[in-house]
C-alpha atoms as a PDB file:
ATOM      1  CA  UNK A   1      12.958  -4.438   3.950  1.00  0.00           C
ATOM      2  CA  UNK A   2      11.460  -7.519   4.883  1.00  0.00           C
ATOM      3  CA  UNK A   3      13.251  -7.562   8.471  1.00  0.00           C
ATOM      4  CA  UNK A   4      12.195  -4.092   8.992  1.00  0.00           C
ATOM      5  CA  UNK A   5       8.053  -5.688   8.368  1.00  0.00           C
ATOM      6  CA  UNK A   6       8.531  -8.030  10.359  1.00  0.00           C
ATOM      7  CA  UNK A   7       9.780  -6.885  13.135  1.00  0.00           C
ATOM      8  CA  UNK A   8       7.181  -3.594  12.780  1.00  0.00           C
ATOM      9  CA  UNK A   9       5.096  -7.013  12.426  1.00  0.00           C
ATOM     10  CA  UNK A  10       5.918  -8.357  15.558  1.00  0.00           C
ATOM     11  CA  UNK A  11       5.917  -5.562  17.704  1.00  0.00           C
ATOM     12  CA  UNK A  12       1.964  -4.540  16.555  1.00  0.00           C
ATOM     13  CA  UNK A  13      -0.791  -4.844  19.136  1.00  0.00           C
ATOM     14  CA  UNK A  14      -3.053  -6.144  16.618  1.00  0.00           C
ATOM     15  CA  UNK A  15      -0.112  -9.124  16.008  1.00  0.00           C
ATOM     16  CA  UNK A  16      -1.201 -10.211  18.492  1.00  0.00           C
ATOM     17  CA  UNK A  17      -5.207 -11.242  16.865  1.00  0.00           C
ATOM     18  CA  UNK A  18      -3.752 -12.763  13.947  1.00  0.00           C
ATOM     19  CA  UNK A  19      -1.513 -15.559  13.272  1.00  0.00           C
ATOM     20  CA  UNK A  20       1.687 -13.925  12.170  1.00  0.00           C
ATOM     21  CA  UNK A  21       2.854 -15.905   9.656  1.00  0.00           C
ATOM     22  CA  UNK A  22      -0.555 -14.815   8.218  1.00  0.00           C
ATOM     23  CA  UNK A  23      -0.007 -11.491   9.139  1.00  0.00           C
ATOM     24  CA  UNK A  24       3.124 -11.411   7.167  1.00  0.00           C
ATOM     25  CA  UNK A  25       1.942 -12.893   4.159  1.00  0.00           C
ATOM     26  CA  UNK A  26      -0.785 -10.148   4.368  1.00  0.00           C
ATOM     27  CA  UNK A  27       1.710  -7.498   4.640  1.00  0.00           C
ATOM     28  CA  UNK A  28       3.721  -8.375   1.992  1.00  0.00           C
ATOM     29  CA  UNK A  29       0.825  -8.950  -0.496  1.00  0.00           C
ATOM     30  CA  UNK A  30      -0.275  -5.347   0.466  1.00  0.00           C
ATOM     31  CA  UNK A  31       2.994  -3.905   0.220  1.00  0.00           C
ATOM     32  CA  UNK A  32       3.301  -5.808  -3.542  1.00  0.00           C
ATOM     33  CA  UNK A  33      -0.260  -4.767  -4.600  1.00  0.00           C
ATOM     34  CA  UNK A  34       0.733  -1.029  -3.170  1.00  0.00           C
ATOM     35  CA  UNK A  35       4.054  -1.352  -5.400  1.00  0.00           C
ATOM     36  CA  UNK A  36       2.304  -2.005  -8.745  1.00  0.00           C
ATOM     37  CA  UNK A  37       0.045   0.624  -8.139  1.00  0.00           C
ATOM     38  CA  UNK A  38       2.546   3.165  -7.508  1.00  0.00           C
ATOM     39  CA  UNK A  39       4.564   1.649 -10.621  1.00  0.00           C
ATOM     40  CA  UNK A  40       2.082   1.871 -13.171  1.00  0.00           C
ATOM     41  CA  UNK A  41       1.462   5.336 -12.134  1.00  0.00           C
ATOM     42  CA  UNK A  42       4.833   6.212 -13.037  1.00  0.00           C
ATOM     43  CA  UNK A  43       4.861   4.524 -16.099  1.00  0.00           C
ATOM     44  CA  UNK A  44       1.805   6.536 -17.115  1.00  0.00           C
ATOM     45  CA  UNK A  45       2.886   9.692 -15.560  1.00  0.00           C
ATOM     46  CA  UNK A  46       6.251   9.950 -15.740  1.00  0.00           C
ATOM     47  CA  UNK A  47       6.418  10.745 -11.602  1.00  0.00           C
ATOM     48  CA  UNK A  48       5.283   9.108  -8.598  1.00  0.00           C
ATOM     49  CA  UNK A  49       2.240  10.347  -6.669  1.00  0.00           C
ATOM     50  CA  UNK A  50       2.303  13.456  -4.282  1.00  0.00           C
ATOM     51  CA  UNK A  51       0.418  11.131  -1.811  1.00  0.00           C
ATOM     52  CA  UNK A  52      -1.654   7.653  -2.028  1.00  0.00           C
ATOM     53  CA  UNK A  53      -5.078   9.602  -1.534  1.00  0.00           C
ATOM     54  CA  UNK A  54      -3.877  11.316  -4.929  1.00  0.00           C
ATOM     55  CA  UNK A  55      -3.027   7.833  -6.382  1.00  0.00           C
ATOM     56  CA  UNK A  56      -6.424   6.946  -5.354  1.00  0.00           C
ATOM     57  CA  UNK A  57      -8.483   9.506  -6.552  1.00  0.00           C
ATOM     58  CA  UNK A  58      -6.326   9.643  -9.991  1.00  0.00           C
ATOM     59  CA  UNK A  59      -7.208   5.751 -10.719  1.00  0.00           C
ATOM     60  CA  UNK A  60     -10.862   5.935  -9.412  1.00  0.00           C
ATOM     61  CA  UNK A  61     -11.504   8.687 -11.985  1.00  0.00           C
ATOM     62  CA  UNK A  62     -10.823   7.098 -14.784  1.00  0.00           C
ATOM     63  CA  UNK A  63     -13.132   4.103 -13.901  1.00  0.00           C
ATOM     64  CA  UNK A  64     -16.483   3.549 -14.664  1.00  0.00           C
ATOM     65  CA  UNK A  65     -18.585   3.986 -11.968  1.00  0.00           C
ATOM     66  CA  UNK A  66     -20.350   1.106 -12.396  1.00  0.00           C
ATOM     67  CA  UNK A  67     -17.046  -1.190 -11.755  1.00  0.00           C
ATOM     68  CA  UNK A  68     -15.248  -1.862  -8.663  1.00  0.00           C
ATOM     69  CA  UNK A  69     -13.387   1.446  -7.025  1.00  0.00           C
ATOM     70  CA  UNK A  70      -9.533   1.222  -6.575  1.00  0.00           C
ATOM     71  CA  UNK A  71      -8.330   1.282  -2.940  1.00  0.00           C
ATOM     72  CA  UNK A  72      -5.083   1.548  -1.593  1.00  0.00           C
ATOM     73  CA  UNK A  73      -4.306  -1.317   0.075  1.00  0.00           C
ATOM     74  CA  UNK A  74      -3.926  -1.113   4.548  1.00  0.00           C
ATOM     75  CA  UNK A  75      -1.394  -2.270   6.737  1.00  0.00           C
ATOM     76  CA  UNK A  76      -2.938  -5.225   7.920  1.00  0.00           C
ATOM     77  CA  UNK A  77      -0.768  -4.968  11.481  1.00  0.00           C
ATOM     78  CA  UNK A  78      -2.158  -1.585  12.336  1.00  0.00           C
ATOM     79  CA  UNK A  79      -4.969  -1.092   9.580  1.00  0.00           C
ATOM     80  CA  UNK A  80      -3.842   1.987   8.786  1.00  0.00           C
ATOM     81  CA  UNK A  81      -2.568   3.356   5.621  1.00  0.00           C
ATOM     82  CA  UNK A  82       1.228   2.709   4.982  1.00  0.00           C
ATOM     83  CA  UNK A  83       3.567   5.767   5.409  1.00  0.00           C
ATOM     84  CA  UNK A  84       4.140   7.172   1.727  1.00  0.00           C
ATOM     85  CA  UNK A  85       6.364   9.679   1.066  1.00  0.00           C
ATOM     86  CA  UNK A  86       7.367  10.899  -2.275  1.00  0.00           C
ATOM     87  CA  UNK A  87      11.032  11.529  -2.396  1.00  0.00           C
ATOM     88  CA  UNK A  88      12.163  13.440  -5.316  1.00  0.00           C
ATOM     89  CA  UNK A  89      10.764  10.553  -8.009  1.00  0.00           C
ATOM     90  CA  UNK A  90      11.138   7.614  -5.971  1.00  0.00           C
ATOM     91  CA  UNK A  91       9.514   6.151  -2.824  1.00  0.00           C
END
């Protein structure tokens, strides 16, 4: 998996702004923060989200307003959302 980012890394027109040892290191804390997420939604519904949006919305509504809003992390080589795709209870 790591090849895979890094290469997608490498590749990216906005690479090419940041330092990409830096840009790795942002990836991968993304991709770790977007992995707990997704985990502890399973653990508390027994399934993974349809979509991240979903995720999202799921988390923010059980917050209080007053605190900090959940966001799904971005890819920081494109910042754009990651591709998610629910695949019959895994990801």
């Amino acid at each position: 998996m790591i090849l895979v980012l890094t290469i997608l890394i490498l590749n990216s027109s906005r690479a090419a702004e940041l330092n990409k040892e830096e840009l790795l290191n942002k990836c991968i804390q993304n991709i770790s923060k977007l992995q707990t997420l997704l985990e502890y939604y399973y653990i508390e519904f027994g399934n993974y989200p349809y979509n991240l949006k979903e995720m999202e919305k799921v988390y923010n509504k059980k917050i209080d307003p007053k605190e900090r809003k959940i966001t799904i992390p971005l890819d920081p080589a494109t910042g754009k959302e990651f591709i998610y795709q629910n695949s019959n209870n895994s990801y």
